[in-house]
C-alpha atoms as a PDB file:
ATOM      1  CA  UNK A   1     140.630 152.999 150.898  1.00  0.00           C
ATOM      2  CA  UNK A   2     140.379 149.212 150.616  1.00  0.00           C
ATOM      3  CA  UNK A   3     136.921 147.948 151.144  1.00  0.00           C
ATOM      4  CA  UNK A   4     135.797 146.589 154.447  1.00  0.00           C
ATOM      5  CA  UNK A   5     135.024 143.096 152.843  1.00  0.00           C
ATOM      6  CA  UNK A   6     137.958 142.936 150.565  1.00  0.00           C
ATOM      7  CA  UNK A   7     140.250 143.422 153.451  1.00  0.00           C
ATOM      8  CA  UNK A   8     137.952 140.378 155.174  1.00  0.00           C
ATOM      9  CA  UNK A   9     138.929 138.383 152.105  1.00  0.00           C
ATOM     10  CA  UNK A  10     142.140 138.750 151.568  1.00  0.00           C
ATOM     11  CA  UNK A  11     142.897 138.084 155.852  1.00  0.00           C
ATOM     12  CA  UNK A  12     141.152 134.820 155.315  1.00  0.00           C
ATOM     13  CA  UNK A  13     142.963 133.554 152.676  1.00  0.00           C
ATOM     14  CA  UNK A  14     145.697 134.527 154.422  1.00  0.00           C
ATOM     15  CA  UNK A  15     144.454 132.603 157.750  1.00  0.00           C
ATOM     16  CA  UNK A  16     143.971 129.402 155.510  1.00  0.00           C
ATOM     17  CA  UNK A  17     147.400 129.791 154.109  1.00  0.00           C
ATOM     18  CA  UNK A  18     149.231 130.039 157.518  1.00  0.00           C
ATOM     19  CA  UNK A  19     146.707 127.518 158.938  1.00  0.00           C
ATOM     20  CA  UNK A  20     148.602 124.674 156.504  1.00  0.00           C
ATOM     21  CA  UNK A  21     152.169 125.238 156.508  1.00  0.00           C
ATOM     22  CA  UNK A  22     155.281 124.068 158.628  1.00  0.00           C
ATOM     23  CA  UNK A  23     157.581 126.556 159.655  1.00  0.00           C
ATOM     24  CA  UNK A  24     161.691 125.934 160.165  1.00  0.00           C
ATOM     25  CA  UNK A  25     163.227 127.914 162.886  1.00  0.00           C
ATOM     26  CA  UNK A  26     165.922 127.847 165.215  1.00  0.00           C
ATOM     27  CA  UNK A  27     166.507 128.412 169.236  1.00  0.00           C
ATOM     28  CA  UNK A  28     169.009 127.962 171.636  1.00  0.00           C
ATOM     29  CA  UNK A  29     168.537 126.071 174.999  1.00  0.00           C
ATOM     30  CA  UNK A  30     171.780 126.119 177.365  1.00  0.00           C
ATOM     31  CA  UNK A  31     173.953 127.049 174.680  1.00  0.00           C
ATOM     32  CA  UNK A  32     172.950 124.277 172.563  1.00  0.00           C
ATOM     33  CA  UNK A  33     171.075 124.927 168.797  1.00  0.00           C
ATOM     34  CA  UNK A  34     168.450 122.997 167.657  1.00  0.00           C
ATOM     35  CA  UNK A  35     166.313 123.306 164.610  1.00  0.00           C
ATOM     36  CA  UNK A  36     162.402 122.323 164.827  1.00  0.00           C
ATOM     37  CA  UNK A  37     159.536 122.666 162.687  1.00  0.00           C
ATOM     38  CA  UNK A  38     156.452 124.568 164.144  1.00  0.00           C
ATOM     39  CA  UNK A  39     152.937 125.284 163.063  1.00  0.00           C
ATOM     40  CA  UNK A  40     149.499 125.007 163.078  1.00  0.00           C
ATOM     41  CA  UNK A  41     146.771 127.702 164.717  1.00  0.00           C
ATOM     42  CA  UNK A  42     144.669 125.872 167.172  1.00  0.00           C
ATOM     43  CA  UNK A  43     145.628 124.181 170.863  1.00  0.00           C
ATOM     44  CA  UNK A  44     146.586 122.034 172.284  1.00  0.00           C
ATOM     45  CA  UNK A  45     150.054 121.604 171.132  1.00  0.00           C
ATOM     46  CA  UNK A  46     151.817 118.004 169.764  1.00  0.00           C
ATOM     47  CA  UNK A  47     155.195 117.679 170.146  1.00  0.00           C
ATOM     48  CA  UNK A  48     156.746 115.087 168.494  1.00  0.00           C
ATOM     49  CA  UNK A  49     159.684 113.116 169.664  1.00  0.00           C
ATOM     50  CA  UNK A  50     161.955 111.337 167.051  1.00  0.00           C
ATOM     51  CA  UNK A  51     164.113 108.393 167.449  1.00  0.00           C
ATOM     52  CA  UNK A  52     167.852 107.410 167.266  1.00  0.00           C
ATOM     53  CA  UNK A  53     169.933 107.592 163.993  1.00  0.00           C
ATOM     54  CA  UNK A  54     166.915 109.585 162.477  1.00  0.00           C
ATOM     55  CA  UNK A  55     165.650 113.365 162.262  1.00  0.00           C
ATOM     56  CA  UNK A  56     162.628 115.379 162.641  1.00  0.00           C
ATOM     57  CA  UNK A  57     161.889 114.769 159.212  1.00  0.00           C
ATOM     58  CA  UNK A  58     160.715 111.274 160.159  1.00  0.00           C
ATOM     59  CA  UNK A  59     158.012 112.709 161.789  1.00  0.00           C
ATOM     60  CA  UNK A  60     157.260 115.461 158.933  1.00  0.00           C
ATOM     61  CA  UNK A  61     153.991 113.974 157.175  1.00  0.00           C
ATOM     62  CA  UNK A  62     152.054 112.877 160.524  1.00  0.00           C
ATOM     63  CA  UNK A  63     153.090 116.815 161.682  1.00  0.00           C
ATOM     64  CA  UNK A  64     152.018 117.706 157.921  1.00  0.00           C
ATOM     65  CA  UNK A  65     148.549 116.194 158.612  1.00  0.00           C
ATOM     66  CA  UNK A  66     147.774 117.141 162.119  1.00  0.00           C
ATOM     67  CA  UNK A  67     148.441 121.072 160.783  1.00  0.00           C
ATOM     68  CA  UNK A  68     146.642 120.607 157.683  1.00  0.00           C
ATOM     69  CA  UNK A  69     143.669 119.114 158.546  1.00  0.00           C
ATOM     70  CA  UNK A  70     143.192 119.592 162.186  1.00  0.00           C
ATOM     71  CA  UNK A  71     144.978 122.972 162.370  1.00  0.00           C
ATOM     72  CA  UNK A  72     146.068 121.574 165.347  1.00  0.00           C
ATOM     73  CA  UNK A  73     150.012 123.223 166.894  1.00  0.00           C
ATOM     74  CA  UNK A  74     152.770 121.274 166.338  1.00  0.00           C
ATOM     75  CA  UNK A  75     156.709 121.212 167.404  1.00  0.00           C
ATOM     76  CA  UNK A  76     158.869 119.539 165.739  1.00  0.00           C
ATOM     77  CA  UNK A  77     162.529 119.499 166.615  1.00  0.00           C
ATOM     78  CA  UNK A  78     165.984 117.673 166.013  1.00  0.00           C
ATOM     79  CA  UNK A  79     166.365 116.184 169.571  1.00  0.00           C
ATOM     80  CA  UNK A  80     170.270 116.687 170.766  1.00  0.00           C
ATOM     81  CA  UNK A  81     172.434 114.540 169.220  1.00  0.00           C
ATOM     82  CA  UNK A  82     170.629 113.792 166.194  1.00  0.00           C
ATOM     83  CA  UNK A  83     169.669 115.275 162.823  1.00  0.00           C
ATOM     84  CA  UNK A  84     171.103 119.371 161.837  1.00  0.00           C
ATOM     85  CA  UNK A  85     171.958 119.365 166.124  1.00  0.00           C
ATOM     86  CA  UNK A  86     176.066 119.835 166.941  1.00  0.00           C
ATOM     87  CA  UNK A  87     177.915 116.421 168.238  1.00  0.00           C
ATOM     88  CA  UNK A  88     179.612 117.326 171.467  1.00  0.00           C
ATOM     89  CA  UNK A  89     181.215 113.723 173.158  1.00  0.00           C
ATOM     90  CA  UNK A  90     181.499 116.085 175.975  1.00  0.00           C
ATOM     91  CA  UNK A  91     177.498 116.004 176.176  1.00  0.00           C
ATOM     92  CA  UNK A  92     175.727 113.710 177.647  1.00  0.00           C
ATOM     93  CA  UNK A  93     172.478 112.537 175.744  1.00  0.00           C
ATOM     94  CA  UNK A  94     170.762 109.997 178.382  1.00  0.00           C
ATOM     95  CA  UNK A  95     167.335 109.485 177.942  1.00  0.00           C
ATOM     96  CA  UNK A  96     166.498 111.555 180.787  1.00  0.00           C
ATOM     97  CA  UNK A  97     168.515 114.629 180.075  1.00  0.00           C
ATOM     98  CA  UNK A  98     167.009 114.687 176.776  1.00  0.00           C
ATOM     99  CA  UNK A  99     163.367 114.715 178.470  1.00  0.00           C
ATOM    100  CA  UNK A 100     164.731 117.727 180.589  1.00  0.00           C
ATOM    101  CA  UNK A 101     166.237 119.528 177.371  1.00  0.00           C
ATOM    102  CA  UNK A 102     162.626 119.077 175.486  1.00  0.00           C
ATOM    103  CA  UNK A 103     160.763 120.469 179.189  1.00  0.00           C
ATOM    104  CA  UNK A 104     162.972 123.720 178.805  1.00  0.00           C
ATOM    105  CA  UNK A 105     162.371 123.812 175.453  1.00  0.00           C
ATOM    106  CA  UNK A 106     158.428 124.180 176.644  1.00  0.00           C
ATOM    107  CA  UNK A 107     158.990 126.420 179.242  1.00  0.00           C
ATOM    108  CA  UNK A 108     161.422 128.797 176.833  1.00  0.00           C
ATOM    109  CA  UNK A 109     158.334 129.195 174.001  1.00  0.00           C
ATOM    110  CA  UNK A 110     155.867 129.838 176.796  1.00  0.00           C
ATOM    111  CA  UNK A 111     153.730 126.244 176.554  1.00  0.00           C
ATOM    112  CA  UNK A 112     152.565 124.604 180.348  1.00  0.00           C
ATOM    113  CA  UNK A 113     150.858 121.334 178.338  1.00  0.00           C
ATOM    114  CA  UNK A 114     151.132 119.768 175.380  1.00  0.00           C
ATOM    115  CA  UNK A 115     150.484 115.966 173.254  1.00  0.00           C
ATOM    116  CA  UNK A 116     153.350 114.384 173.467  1.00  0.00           C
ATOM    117  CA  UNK A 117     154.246 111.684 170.420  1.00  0.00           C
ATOM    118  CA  UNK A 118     157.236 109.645 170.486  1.00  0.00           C
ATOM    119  CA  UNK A 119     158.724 106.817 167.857  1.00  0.00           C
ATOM    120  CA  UNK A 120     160.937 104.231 169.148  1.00  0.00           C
ATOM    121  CA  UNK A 121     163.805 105.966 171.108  1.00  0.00           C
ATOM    122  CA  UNK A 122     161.687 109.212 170.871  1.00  0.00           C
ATOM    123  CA  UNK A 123     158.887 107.278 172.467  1.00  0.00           C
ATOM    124  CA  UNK A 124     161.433 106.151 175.333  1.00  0.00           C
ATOM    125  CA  UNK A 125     161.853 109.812 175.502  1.00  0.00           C
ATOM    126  CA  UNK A 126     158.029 110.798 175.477  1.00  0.00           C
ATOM    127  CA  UNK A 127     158.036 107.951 178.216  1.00  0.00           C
ATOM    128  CA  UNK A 128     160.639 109.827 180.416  1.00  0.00           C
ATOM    129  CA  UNK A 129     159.306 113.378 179.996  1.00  0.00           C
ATOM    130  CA  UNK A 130     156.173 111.597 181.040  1.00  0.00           C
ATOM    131  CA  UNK A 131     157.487 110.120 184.417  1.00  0.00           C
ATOM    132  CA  UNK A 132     158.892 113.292 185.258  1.00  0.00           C
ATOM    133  CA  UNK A 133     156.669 116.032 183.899  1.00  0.00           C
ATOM    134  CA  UNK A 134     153.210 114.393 183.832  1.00  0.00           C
ATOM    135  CA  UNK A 135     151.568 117.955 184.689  1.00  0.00           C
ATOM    136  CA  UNK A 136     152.995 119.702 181.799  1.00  0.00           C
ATOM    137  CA  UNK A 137     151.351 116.235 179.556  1.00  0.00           C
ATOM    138  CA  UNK A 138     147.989 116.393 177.936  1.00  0.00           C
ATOM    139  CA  UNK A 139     148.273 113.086 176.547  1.00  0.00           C
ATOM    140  CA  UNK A 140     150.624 110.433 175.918  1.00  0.00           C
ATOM    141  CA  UNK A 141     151.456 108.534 172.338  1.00  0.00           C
ATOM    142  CA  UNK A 142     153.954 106.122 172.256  1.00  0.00           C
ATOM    143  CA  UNK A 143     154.596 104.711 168.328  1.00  0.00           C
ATOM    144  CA  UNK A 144     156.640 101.309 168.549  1.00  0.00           C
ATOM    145  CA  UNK A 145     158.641 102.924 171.712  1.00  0.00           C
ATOM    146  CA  UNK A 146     162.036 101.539 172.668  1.00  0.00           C
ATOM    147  CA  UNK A 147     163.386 100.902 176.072  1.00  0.00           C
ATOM    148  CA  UNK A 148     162.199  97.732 177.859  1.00  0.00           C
ATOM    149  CA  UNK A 149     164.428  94.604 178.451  1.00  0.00           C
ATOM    150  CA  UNK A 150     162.647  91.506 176.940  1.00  0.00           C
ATOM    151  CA  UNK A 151     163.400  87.735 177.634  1.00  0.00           C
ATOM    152  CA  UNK A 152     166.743  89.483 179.507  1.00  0.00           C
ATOM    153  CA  UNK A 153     167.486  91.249 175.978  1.00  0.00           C
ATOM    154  CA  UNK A 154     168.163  94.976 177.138  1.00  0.00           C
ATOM    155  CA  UNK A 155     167.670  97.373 174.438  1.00  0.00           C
ATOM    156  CA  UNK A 156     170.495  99.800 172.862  1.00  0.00           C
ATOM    157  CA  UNK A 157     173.191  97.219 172.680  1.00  0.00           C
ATOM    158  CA  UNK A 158     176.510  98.918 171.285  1.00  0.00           C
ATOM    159  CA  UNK A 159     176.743  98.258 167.652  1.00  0.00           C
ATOM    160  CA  UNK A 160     180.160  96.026 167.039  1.00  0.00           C
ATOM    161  CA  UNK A 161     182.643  98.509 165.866  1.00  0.00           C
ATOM    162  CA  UNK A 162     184.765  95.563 163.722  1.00  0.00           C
ATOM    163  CA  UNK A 163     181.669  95.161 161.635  1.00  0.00           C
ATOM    164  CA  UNK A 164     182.522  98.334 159.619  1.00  0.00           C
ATOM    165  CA  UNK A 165     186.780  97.322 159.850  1.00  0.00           C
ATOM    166  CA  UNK A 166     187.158  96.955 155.794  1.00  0.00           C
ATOM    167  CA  UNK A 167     184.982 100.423 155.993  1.00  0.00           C
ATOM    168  CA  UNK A 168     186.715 103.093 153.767  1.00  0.00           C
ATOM    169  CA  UNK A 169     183.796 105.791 154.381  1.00  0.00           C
ATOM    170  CA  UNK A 170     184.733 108.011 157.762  1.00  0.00           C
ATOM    171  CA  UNK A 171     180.998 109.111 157.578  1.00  0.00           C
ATOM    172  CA  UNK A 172     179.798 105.764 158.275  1.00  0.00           C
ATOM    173  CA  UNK A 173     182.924 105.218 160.794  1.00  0.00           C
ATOM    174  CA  UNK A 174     181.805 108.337 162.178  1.00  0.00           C
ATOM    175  CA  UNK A 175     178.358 108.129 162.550  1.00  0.00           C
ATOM    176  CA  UNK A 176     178.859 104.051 164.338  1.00  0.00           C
ATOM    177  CA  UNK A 177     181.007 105.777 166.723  1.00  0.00           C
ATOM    178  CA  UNK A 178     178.630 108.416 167.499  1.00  0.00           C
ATOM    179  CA  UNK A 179     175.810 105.809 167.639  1.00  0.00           C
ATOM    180  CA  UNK A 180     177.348 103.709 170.307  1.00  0.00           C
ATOM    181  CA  UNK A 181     178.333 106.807 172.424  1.00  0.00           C
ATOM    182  CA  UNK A 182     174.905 107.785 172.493  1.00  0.00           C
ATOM    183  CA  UNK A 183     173.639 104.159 173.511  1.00  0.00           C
ATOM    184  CA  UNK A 184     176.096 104.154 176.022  1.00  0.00           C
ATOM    185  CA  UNK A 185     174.814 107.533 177.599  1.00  0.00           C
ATOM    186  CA  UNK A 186     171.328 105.754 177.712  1.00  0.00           C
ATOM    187  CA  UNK A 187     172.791 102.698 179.216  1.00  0.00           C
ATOM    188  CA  UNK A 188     174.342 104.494 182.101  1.00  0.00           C
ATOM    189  CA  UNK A 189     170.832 106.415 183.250  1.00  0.00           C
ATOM    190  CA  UNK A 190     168.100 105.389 185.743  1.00  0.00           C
ATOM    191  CA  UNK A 191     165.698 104.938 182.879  1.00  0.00           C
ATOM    192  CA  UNK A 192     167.719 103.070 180.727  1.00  0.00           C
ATOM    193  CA  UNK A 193     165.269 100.229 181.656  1.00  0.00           C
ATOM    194  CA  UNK A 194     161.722 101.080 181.831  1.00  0.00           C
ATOM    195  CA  UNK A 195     160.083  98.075 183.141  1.00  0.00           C
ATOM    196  CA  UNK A 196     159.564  98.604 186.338  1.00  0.00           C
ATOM    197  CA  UNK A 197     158.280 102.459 185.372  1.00  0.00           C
ATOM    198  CA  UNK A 198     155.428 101.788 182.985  1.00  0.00           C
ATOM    199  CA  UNK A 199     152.798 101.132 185.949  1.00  0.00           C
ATOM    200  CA  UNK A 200     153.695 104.566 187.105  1.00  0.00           C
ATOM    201  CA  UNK A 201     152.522 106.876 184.087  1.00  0.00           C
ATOM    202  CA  UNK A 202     149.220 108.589 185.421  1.00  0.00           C
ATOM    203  CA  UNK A 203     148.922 110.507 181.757  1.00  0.00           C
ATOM    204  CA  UNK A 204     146.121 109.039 179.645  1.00  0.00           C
ATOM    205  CA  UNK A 205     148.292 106.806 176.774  1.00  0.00           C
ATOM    206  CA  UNK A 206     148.138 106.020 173.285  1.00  0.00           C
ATOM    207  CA  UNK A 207     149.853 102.985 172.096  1.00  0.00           C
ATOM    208  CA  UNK A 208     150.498 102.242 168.569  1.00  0.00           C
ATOM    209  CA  UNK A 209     152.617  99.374 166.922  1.00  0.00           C
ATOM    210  CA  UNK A 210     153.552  98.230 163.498  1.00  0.00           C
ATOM    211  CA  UNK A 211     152.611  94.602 163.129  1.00  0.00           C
ATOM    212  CA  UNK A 212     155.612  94.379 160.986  1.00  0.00           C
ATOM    213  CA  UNK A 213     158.332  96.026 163.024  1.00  0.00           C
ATOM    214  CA  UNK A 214     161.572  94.100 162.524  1.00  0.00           C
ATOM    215  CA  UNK A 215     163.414  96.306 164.520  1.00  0.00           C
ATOM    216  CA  UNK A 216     161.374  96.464 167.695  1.00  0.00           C
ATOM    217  CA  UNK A 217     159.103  93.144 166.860  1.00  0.00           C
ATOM    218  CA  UNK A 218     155.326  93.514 167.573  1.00  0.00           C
ATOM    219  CA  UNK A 219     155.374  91.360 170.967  1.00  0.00           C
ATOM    220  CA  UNK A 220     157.577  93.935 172.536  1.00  0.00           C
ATOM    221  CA  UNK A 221     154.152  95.666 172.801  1.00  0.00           C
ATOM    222  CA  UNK A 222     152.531  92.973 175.229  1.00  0.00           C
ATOM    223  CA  UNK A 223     154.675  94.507 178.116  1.00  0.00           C
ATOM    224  CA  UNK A 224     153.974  97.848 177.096  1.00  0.00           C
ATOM    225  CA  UNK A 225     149.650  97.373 176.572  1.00  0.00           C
ATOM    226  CA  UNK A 226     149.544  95.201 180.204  1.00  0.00           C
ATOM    227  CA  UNK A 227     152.152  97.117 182.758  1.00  0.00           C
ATOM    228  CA  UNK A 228     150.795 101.020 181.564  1.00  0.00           C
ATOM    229  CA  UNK A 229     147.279 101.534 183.363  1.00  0.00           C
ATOM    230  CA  UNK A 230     145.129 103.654 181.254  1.00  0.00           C
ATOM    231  CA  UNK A 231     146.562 102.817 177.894  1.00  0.00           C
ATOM    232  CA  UNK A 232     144.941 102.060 174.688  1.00  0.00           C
ATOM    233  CA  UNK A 233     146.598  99.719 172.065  1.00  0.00           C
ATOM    234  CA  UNK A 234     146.166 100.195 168.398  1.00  0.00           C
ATOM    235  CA  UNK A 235     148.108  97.857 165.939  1.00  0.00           C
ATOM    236  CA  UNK A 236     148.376  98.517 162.337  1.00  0.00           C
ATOM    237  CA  UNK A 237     150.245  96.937 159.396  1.00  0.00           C
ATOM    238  CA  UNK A 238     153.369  98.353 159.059  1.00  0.00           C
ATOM    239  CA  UNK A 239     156.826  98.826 160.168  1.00  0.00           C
ATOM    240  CA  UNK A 240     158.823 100.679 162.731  1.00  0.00           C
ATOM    241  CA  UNK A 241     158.366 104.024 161.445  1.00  0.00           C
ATOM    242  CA  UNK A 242     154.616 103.689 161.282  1.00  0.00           C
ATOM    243  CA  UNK A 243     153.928 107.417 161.777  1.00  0.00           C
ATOM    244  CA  UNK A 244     155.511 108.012 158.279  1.00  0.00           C
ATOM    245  CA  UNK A 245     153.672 105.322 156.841  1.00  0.00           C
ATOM    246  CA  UNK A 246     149.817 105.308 158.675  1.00  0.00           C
ATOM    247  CA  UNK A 247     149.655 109.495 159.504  1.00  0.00           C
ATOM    248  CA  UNK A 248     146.332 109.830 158.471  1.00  0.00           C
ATOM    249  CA  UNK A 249     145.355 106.447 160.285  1.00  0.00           C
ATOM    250  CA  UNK A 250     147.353 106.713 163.298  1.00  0.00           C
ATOM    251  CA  UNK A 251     145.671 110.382 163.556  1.00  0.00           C
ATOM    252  CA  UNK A 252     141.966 108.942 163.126  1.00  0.00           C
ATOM    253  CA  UNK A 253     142.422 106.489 165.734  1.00  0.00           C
ATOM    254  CA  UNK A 254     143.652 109.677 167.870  1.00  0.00           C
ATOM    255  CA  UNK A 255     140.891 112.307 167.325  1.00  0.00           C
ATOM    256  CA  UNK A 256     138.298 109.733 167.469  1.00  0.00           C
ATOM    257  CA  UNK A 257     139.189 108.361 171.093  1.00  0.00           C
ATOM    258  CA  UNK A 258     136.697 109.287 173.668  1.00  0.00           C
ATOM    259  CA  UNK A 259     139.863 108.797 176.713  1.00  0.00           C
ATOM    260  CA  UNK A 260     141.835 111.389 174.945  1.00  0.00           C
ATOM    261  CA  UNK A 261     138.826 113.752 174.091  1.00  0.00           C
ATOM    262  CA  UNK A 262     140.721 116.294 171.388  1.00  0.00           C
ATOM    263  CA  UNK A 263     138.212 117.811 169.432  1.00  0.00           C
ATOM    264  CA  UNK A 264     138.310 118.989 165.460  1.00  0.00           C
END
């Protein structure tokens, strides 16, 4: 018989192991596959949101950190329409219907609350599931989030399909076409604008920007920081995927909030 304190040893190891990996699994909501990373041992849950023409991988080394040294859960997953998830024209991948996808993906692993972290279009989508779903939202972090209309510029504006004509590659063809049937999902949804929604999220908010963001430029965030009540603004140097560049940052200014009250 294995000793009493050997047995101890070798579970705690074990513990410490699990405690700092990321998982890849698979589940099926409606029919529809998606792949997501998952780990950590301790509540509450993040789940992070992704944006347009990227995966869940963008998000991999903030998720990497918050399991590592916070132990903290974490869901990761290809949001419809992007990354490893099938393309179905037949689908339509609004804003909003994504935010309803992500709630039954919740309510199908069992989880009422959670952190919810978006980047750019995943941040519109954080946004959304916000609006909708603010009981089932712990907190909210928004990382250079898309989907306000500045100076009359409205956001997701279809990419010119003759800019790729001398294009040989069908990927690239491909993946343009794709792109502008997704922006043209968002376009035709209630919250393809969120303007005049921002002074309606009751969830306690997070907002981070990249100073350097060319693609969603750093006084984007003045509408964002003055129209959202309880908000707190954070800019960092950086660009538009600032969660892969700052995780460690962007995760000190988080656990060291007194608003948002997470403990280590």
């Amino acid at each position: 018989m294995i000793p009493y304190k050997y047995f101890l040893c070798f579970f705690l190891i074990l513990y410490s192991l699990s405690a700092k990996e990321l998982y890849l699994k698979k589940t099926k909501i409606q029919n529809y596959e998606i792949e997501y990373y998952y780990g950590g041992i301790k509540k509450p849950y993040f789940l992070l949101i992704h944006g347009l023409g990227v995966d869940k991988n963008s998000f991999y080394d903030f998720a990497k950190h918050i399991v590592n040294h916070y132990h903290l859960k974490v869901l990761l997953p290809d949001i419809p329409g992007q990354g490893k998830t099938k393309r179905i024209y037949e689908r339509n991948y609004s804003i909003e219907n994504i935010a309803d996808f992500l709630y039954l993906f919740l309510k199908q692993m069992n989880i009422s609350k959670v952190i919810l972290v978006g980047n750019s279009m995943g941040g519109h989508i954080a946004t959304v599931f916000s609006l909708k779903y603010p009981q089932n939202v712990k907190t909210l972090i928004l990382i250079n989030p898309a989907g306000i209309e500045w100076e009359n510029q409205k956001p997701y504006q279809l990419i010119p399909e003759d800019s790729i004509l001398n294009e040989n590659n069908s990927k690239i063809i491909e993946d343009l076409k794709w792109n502008n049937k997704i922006r043209k999902d968002i376009q035709n949804n209630k919250y393809y604008i969120l303007n005049p929604y921002l002074k309606k999220i009751i969830n306690p908010t997070l907002l981070f920007w990249g100073k350097d963001d060319t693609i969603l430029p750093y006084y984007y965030s003045s509408i964002w920081a003055t129209e959202i009540n309880n908000v707190h603004f954070f800019v960092l140097k950086g660009g538009h995927l600032l969660q892969k560049e700052k995780p460690k940052e962007i995760a000190k200014h988080i656990f060291s909030n007194p608003c948002i009250k997470i403990k280590n």
